[in-house]
Protein backbone atom coordinates (compact mmCIF):
# COMPACT_ATOMS: atom_id res chain seq x y z
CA UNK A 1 38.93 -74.45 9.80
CA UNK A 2 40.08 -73.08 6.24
CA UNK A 3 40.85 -76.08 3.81
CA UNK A 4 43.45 -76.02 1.03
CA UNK A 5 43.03 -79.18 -1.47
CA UNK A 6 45.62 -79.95 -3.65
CA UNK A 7 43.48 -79.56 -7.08
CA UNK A 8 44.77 -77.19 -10.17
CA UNK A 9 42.38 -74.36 -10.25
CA UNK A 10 42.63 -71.35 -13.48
CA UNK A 11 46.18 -69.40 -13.78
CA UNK A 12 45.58 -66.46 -11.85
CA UNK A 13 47.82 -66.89 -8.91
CA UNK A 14 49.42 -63.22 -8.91
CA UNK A 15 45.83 -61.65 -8.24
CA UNK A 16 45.94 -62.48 -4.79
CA UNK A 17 49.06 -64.02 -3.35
CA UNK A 18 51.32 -61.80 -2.50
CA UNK A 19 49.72 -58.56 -2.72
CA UNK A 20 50.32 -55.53 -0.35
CA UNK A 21 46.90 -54.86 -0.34
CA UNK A 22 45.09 -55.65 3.15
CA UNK A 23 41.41 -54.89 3.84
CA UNK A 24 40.73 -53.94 7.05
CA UNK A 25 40.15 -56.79 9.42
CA UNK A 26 43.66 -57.81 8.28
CA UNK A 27 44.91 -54.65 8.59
CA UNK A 28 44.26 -54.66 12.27
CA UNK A 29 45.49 -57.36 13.21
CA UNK A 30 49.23 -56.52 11.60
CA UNK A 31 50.48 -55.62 15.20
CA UNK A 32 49.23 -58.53 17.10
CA UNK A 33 51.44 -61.63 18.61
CA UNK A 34 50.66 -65.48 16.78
CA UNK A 35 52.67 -68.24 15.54
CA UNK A 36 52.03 -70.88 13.20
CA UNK A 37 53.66 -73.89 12.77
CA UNK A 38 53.21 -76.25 9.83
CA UNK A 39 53.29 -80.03 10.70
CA UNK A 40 54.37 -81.98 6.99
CA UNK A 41 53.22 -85.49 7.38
CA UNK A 42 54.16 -88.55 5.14
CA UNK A 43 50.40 -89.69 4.59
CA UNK A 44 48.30 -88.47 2.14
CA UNK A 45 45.49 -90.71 1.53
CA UNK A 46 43.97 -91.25 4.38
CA UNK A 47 41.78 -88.27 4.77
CA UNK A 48 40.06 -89.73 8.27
CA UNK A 49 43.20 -89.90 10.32
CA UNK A 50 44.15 -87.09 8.68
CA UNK A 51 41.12 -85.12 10.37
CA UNK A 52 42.00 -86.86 13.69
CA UNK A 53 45.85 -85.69 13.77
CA UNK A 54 44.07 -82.25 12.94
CA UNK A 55 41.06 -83.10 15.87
CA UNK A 56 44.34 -83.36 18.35
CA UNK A 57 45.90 -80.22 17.29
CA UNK A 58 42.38 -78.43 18.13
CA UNK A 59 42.01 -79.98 21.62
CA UNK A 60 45.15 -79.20 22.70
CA UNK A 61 44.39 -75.69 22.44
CA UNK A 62 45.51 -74.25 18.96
CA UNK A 63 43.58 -73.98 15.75
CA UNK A 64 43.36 -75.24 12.34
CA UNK A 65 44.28 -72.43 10.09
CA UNK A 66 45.13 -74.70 7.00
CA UNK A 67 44.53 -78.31 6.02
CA UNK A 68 46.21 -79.63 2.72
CA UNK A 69 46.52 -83.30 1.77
CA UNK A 70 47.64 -84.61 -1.49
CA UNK A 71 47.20 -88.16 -2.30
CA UNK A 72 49.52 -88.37 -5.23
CA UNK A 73 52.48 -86.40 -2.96
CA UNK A 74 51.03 -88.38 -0.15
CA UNK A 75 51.72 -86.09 1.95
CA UNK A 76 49.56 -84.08 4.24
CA UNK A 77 50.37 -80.14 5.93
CA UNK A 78 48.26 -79.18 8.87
CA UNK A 79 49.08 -75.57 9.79
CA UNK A 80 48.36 -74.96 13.59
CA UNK A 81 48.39 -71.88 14.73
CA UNK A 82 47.77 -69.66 18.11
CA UNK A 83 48.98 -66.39 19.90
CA UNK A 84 49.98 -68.46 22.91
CA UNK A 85 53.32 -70.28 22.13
CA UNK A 86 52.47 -72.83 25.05
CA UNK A 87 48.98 -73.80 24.03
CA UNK A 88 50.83 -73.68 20.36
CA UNK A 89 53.71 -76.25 21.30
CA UNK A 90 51.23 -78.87 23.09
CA UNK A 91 49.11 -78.97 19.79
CA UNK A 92 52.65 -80.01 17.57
CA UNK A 93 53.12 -82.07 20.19
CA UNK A 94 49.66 -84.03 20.17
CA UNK A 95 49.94 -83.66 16.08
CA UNK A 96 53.29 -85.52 16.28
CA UNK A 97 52.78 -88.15 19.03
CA UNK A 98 49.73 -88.89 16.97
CA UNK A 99 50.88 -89.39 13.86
CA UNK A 100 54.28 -91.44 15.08
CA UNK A 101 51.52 -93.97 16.61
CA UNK A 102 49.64 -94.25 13.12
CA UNK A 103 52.41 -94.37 10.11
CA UNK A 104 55.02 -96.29 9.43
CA UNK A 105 57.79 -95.06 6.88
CA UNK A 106 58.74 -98.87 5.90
CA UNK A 107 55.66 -99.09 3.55
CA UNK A 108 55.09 -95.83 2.74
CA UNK A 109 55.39 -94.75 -1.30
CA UNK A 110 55.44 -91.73 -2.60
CA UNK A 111 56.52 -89.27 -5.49
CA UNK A 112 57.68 -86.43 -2.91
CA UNK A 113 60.65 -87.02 -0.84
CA UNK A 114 60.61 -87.40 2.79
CA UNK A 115 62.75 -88.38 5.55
CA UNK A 116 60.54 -89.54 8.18
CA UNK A 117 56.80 -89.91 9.01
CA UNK A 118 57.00 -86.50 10.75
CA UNK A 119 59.25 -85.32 7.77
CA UNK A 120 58.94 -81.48 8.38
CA UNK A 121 58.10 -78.87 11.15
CA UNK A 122 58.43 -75.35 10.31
CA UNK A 123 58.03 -72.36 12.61
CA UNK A 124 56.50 -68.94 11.10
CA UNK A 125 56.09 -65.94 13.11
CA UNK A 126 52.55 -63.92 12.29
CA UNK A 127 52.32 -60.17 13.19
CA UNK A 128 54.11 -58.96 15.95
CA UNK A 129 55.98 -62.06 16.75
CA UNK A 130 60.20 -62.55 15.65
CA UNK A 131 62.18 -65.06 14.19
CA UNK A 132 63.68 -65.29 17.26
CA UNK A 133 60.63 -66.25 19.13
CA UNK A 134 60.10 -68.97 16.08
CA UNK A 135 63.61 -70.15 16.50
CA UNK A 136 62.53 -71.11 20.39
CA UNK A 137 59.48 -72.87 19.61
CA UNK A 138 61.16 -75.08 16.97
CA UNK A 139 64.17 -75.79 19.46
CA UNK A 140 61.57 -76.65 22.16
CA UNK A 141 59.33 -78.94 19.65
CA UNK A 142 63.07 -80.42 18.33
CA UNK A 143 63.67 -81.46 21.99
CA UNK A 144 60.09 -83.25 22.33
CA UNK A 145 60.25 -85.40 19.33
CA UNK A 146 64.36 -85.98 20.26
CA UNK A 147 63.01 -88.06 23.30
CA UNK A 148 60.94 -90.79 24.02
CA UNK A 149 57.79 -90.38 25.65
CA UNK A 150 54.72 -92.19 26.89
CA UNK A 151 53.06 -94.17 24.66
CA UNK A 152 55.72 -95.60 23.40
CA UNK A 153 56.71 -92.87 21.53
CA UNK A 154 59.89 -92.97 20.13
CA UNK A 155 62.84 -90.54 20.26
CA UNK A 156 63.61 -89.07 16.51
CA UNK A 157 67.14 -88.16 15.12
CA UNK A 158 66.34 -84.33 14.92
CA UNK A 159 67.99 -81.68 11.92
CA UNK A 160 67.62 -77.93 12.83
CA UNK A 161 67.17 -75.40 10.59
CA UNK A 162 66.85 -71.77 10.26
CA UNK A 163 66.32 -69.32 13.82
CA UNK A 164 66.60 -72.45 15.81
CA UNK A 165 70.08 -72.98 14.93
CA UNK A 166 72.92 -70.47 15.64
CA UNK A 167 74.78 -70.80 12.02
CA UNK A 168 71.21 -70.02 10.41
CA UNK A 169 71.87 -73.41 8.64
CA UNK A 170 68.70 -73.19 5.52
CA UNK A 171 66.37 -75.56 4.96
CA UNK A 172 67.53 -76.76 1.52
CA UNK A 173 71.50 -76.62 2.94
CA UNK A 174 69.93 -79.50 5.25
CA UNK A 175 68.15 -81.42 2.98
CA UNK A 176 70.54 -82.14 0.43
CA UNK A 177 72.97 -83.12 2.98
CA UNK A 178 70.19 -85.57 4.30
CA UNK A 179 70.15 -86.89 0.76
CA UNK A 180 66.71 -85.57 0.38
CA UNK A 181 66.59 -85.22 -3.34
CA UNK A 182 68.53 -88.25 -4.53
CA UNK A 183 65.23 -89.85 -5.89
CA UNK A 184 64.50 -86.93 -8.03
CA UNK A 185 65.60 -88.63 -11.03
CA UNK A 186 63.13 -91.02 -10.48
CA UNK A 187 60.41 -89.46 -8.84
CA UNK A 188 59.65 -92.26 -5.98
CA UNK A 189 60.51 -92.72 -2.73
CA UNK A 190 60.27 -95.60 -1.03
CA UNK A 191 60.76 -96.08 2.56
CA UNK A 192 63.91 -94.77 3.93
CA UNK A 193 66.40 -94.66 0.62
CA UNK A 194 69.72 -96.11 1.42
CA UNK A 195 71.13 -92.48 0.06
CA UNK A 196 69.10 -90.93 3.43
CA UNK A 197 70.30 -93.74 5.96
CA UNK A 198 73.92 -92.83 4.52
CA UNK A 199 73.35 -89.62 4.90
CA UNK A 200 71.65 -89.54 8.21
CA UNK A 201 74.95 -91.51 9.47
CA UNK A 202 77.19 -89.22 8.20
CA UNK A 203 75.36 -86.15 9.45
CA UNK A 204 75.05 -86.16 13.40
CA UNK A 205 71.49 -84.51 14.99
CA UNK A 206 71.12 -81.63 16.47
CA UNK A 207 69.20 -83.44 19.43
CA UNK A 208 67.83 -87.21 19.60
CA UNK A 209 69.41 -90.46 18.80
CA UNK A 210 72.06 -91.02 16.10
CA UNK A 211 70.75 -94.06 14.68
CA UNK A 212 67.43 -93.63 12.63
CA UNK A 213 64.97 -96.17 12.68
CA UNK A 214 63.25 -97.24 9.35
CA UNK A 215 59.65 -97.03 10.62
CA UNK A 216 59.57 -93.48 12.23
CA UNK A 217 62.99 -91.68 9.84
CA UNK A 218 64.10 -88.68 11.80
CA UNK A 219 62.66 -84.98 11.80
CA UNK A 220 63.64 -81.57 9.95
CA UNK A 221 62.60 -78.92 12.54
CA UNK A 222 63.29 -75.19 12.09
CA UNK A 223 61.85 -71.48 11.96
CA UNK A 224 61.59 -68.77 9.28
CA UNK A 225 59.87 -66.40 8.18
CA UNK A 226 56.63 -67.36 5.95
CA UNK A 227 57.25 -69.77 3.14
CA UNK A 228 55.26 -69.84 0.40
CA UNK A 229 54.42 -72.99 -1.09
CA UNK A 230 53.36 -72.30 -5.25
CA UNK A 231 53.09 -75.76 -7.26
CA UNK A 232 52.45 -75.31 -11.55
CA UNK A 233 51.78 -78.25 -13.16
CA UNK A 234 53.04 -79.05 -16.64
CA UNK A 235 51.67 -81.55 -18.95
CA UNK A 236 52.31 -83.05 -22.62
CA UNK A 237 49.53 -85.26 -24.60
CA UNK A 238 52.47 -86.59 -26.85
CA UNK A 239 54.82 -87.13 -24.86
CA UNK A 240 56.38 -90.34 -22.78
CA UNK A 241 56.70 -89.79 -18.83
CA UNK A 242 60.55 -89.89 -18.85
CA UNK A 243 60.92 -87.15 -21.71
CA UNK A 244 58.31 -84.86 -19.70
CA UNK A 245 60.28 -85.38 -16.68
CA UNK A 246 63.19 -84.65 -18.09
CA UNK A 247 62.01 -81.44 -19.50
CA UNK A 248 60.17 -80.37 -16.39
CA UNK A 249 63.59 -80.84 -14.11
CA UNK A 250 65.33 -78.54 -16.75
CA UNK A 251 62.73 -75.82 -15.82
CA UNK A 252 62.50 -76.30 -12.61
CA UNK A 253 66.17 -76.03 -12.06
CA UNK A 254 66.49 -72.62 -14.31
CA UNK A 255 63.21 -71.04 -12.15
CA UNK A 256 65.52 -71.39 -9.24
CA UNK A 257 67.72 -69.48 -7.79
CA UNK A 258 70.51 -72.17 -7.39
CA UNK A 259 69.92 -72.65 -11.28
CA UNK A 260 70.41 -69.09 -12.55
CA UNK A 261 66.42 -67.91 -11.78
CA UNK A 262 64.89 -65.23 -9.54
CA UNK A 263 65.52 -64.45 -6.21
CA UNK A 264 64.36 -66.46 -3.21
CA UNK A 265 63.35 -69.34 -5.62
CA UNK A 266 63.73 -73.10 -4.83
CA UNK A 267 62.05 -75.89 -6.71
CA UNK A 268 61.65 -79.41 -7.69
CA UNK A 269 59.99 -81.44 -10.22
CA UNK A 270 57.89 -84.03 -8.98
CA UNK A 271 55.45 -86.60 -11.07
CA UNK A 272 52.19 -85.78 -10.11
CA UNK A 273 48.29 -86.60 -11.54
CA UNK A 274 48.13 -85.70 -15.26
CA UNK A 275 51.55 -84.27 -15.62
CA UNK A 276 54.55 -83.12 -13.77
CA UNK A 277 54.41 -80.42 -11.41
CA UNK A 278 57.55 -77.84 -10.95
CA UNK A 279 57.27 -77.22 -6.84
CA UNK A 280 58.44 -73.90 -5.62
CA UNK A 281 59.19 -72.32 -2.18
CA UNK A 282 58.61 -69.14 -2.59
CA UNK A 283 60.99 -67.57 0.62
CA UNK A 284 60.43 -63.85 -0.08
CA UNK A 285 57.42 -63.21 -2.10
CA UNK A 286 57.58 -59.30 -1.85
CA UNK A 287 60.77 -60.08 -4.02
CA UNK A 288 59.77 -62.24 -6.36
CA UNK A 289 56.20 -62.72 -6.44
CA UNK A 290 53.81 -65.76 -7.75
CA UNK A 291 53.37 -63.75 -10.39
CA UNK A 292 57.13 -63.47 -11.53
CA UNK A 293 57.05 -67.30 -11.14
CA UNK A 294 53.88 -68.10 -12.84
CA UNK A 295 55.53 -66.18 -15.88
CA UNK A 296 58.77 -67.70 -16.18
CA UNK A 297 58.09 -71.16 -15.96
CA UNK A 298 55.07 -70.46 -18.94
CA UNK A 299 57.50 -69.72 -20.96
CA UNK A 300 59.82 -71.85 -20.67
CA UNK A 301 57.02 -74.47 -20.83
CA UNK A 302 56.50 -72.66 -24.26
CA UNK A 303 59.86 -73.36 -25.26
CA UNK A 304 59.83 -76.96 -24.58
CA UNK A 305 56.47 -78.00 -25.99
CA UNK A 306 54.66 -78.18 -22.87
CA UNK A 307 51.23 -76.88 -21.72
CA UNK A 308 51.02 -75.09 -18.46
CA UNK A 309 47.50 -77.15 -16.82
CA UNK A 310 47.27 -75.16 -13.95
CA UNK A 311 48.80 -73.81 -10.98
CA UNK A 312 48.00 -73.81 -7.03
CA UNK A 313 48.93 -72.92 -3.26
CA UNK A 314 48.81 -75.27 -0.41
CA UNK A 315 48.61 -72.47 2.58
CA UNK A 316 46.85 -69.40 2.98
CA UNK A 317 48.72 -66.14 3.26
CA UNK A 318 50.25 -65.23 6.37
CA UNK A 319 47.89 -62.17 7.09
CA UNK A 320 44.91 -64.27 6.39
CA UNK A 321 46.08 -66.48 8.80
CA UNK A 322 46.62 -64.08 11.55
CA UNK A 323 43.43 -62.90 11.38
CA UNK A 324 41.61 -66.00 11.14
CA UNK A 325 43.80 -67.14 14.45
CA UNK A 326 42.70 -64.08 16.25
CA UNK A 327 39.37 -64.25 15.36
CA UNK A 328 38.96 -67.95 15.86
CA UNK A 329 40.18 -66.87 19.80
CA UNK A 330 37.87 -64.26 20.02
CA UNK A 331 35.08 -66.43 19.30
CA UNK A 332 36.24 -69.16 21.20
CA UNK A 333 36.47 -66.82 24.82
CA UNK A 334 32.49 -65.28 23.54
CA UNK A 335 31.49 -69.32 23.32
CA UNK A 336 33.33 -69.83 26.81
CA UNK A 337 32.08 -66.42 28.63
């Protein structure tokens, strides 16, 4: 299982993600079929059931390719992945089902937003695979957490987005009609806001239930090509949390492309440990690179009298991924032969 920890390491993020260059074993595996599909959790600090939501994924048949928890977000991703869309779908499933049984939303605090305890399920196709393919998976794990199921599961208002809706309907299009980012001001999120039950009544599903209840919040489900996730942190030893916050959200909003800023850009600002970081999704990196990010937000750090701590990813690359799926497969029908 490869592990990403949500820890600030050196400023050297365009060295490796996003490069063209592939080494061989990675190389190879280009042309091959996989999926993966990152499960975003609203629990963060407890690193045991963490491991056991992960421990499900893995017997249902699909493997681990990235674990990232971060206690101050609290908020956990576990990346699942597998070149069998079947085996691929039961291990979201067992993830989900899982998870809905452990968390409640109702007492759940946080500086990230979220709008459920399964806030986020996105669909990535690796190698050969389409967006198309993606777009089925995410419409047939949609369907699953729209109904109840044994257990007492419950069924989840479910928002499409991406391949697994015909209008292409984008991920951030969704969430800021689901209120997502109302809190930003503030940086905390508590339970469901009263902005995201609003929301969520004036926005019907795509599948499940119309009315959202407060201890599961409903779903954001969808499929697109790789996203990648590129957090910088920002700090200030003089000054006051509200002042830095202020200053971070004006950087954060000209890094973007909404705001005026690169390409395939989106971003928040969210308190974090030590500082404030600016979050990015990076949707196209052979457009705009770490790199180009990792630049621009230095200097307008510069400009506003903060210091740039330190910068990180919370996945691996899509190619690393691949391979390690493949290989993890091939090992796992040696171990079984």
């Amino acid at each position: 299982k490869m592990r990403q920890m949500a820890e600030p390491r050196p400023l050297v993020a365009g060295a490796s993600e996003g490069s063209s260059v592939m080494g061989p074993p990675l190389a190879a595996a280009a042309g091959r079929w996989a999926m993966a599909v990152h499960v975003y959790i609203s629990e963060g600090r407890d690193r045991a059931l963490i491991s056991r939501l992960s421990a499900a994924g893995t017997a249902a048949g699909a493997f681990v390719a990235n674990e990232f928890v971060d206690a101050a977000y609290h908020r956990a991703g576990v990346t699942l992945a597998a070149s069998d869309a079947g085996r691929l779908e039961a291990a979201v499933a067992a993830v989900c089902q899982q998870a809905l049984a452990a968390f409640d939303l109702r007492t759940h605090e946080a500086s990230h937003p979220r709008v459920g305890v399964v806030d986020h399920v996105a669909c990535s196709p690796l190698g050969s695979a389409t967006s198309e393919e993606a777009g089925k998976l995410a419409l047939r794990v949609g369907r699953f957490l729209s109904l109840p199921g044994p257990g007492d599961k419950p069924a989840l208002p479910v928002y499409l987005y991406g391949a697994a809706r015909e209008d292409g309907r984008s991920l951030a299009e969704l969430r800021r009609s689901l209120g997502y980012f109302s809190g930003a001001s503030k940086g905390l999120w508590t339970g469901l806001s009263d902005e995201m039950s609003s929301a969520m009544r004036d926005l019907a599903p795509d599948c499940g239930p119309s009315d959202v209840d407060s201890r599961y919040g409903a779903a954001v489900v969808g499929a697109v090509p790789w996203v990648t996730n590129y957090n910088l942190l920002l700090a200030s030893a003089s000054m006051d949390q509200a002042d830095l916050m202020t200053r971070c959200r004006r950087i954060a909003r000209l890094t973007s492309t909404r705001g005026g800023g690169p390409v395939a850009v989106e971003t928040m600002a969210l308190p974090h440990e030590h500082g404030v970081e600016v979050a990015c999704n990076l949707l196209d990196t052979a457009t705009t690179p770490p790199s180009e990010v990792l630049a621009i937000v230095r200097a307008f750090a510069d400009a506003e009298g903060l210091r740039l701590a330190g910068d990180y990813f919370t996945n691996k690359r899509p190619e690393e991924v691949l391979a390690f799926t493949l290989a993890a497969e091939e090992a796992s029908r040696g171990s079984i032969g």
